[in-house]
C-alpha atoms as a PDB file:
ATOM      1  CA  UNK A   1      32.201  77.869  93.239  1.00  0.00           C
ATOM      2  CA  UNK A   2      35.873  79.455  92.264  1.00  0.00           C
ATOM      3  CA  UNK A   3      38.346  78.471  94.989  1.00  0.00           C
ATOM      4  CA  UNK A   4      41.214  80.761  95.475  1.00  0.00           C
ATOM      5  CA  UNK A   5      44.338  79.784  97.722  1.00  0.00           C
ATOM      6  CA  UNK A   6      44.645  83.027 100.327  1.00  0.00           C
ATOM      7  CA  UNK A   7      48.443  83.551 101.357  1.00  0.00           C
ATOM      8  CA  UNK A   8      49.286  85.189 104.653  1.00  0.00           C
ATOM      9  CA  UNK A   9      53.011  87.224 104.220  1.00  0.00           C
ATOM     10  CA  UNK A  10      54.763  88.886 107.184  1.00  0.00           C
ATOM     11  CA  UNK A  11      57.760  90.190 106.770  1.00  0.00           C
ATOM     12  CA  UNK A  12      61.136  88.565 108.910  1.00  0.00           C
ATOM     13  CA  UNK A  13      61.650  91.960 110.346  1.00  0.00           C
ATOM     14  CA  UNK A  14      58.397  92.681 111.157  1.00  0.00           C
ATOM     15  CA  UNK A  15      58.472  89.401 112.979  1.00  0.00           C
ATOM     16  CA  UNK A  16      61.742  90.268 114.747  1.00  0.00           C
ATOM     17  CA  UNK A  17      60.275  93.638 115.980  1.00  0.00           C
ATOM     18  CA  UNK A  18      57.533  92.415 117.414  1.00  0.00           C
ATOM     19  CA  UNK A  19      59.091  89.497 119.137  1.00  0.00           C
ATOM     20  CA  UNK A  20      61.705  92.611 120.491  1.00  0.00           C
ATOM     21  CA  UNK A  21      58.202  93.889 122.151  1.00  0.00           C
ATOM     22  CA  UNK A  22      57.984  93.042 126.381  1.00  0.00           C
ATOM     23  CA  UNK A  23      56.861  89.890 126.628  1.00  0.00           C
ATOM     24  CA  UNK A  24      53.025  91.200 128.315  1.00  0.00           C
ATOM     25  CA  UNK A  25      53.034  93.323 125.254  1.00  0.00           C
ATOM     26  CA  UNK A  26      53.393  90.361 123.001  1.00  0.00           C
ATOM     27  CA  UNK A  27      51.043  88.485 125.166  1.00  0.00           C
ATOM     28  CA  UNK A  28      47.961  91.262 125.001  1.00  0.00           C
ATOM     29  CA  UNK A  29      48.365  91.444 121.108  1.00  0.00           C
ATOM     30  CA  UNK A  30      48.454  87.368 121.218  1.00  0.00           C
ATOM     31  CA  UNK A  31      45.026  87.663 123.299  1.00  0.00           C
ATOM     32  CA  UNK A  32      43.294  90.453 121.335  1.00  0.00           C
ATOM     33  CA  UNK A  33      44.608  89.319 117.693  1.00  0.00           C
ATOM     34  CA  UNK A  34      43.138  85.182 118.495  1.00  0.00           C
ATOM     35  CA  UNK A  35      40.215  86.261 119.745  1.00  0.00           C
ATOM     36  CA  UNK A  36      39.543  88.799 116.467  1.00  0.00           C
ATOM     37  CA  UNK A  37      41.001  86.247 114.051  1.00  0.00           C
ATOM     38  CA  UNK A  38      38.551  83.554 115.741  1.00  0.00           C
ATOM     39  CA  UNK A  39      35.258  85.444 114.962  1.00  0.00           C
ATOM     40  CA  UNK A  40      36.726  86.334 112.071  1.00  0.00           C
ATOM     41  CA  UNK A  41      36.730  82.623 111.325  1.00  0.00           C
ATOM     42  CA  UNK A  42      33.650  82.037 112.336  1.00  0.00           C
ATOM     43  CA  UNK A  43      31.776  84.501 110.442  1.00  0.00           C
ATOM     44  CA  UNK A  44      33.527  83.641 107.328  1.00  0.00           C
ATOM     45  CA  UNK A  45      33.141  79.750 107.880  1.00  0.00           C
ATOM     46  CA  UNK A  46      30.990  78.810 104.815  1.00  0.00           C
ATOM     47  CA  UNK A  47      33.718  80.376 102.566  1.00  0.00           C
ATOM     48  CA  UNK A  48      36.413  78.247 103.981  1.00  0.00           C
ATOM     49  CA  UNK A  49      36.793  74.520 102.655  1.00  0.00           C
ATOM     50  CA  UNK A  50      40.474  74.532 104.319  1.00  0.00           C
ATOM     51  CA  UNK A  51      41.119  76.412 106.921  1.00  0.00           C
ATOM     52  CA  UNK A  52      44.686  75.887 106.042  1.00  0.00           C
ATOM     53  CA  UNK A  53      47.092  76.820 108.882  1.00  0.00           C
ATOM     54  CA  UNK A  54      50.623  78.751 110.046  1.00  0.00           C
ATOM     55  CA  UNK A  55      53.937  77.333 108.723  1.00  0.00           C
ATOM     56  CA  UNK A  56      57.099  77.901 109.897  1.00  0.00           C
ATOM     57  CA  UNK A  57      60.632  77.514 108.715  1.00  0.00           C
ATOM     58  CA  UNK A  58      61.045  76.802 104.702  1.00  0.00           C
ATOM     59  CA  UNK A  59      63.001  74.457 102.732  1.00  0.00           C
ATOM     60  CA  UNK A  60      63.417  74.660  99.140  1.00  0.00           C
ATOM     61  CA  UNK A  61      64.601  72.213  96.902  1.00  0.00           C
ATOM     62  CA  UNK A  62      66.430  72.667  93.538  1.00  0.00           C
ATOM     63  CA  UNK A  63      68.174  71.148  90.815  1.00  0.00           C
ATOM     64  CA  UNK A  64      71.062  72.244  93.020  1.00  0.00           C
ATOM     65  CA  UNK A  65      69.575  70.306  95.914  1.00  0.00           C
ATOM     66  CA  UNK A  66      68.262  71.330  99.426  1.00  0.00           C
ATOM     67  CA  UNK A  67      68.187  74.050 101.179  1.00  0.00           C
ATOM     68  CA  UNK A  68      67.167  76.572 104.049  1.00  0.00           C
ATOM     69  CA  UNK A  69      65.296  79.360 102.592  1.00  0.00           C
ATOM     70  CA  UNK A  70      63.249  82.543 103.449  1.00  0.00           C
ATOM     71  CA  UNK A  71      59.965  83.676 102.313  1.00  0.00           C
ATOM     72  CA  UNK A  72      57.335  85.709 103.299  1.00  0.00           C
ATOM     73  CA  UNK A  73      54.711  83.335 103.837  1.00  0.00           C
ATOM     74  CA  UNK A  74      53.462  82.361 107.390  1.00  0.00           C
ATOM     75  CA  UNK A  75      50.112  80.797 106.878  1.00  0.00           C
ATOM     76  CA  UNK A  76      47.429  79.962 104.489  1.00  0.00           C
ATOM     77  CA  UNK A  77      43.249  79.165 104.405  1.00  0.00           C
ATOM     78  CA  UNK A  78      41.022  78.234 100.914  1.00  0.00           C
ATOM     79  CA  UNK A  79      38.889  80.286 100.200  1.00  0.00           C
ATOM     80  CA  UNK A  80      35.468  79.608  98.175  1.00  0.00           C
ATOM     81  CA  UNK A  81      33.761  82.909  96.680  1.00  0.00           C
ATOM     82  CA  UNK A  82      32.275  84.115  93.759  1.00  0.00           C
ATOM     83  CA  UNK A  83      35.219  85.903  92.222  1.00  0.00           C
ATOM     84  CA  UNK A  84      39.225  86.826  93.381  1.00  0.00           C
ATOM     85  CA  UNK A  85      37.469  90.276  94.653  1.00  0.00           C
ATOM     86  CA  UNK A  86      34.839  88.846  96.454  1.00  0.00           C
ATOM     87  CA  UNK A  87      37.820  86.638  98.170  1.00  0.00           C
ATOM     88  CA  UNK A  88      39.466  89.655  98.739  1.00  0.00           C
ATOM     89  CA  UNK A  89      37.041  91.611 100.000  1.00  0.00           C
ATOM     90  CA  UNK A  90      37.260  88.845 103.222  1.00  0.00           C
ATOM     91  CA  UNK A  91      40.157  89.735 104.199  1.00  0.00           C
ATOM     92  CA  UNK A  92      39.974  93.550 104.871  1.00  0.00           C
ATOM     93  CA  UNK A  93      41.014  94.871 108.385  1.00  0.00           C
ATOM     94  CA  UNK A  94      42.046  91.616 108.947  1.00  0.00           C
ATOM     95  CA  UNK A  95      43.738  90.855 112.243  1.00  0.00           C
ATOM     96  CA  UNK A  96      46.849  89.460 110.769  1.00  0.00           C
ATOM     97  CA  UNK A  97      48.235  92.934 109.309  1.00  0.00           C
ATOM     98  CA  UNK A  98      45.940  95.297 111.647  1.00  0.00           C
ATOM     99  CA  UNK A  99      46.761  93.497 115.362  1.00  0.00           C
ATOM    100  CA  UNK A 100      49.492  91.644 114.160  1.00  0.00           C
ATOM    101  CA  UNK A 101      52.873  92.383 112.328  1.00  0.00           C
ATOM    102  CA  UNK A 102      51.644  90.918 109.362  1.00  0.00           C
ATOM    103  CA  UNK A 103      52.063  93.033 106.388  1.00  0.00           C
ATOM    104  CA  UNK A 104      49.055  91.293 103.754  1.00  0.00           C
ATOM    105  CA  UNK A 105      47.142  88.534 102.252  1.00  0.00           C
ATOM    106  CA  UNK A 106      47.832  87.292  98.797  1.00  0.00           C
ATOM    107  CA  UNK A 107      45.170  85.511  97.349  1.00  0.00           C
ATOM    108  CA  UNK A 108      45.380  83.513  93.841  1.00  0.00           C
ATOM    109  CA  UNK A 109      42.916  81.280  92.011  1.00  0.00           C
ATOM    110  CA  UNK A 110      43.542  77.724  92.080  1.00  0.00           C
ATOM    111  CA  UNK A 111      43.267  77.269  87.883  1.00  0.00           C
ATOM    112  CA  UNK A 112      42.906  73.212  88.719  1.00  0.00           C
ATOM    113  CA  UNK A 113      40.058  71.264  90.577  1.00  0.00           C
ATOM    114  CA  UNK A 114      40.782  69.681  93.821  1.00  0.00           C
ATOM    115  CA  UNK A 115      42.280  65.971  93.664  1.00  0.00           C
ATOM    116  CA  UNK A 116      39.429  63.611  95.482  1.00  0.00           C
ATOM    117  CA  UNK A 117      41.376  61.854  98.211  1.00  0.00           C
ATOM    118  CA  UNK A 118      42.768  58.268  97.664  1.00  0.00           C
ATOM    119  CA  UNK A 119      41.282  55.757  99.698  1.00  0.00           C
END
């Protein structure tokens, strides 16, 4: 089955505005957005071989060395489906742009097969 890699973005400010929020504020979304994102999960479990996770700060490296960088990406999952729509299609009304300040998914196909593990 096609796997796609599914890219969660959120915006710095975005971040920033919601982290300006009262702290029981930011707690109740916490609450409500975990438990939505968790049965999300759950009903979508069969189409995820990785349920990849958040990241945090980014580092890139260049010809020009190493440095701090920023990015919109805060989290990723693999996602198995039948085409880039059907992937899509997953991720509607998701909680991370509807209860949280996330502002979208991106979702590409992985054009290589997966590297078996080294034992």
């Amino acid at each position: 089955m096609p796997r796609f890699l599914a890219v969660y973005t959120m915006q710095p400010q975005d971040l920033a505005h919601f982290r300006a929020l009262p702290k029981a504020e930011q707690d109740a979304i916490d609450a409500l957005g975990l438990r939505q994102w968790t049965d999300w999960e759950e009903g979508n479990i069969a189409s995820f071989p990785d349920r990849g996770g958040m990241v945090g700060k980014t580092v890139r490296v260049t010809k020009d060395g190493i440095a701090e960088a920023v990015n919109p990406f805060c989290g990723y999952i693999v996602v198995e489906a039948d085409s880039i729509d059907a992937a899509a299609r997953l991720f509607e009304n998701h909680p991370h742009f509807v209860t949280f300040p996330g502002d979208g998914v991106d979702i590409m196909p992985f054009l290589t097969e997966p590297v078996p593990p080294r034992n």
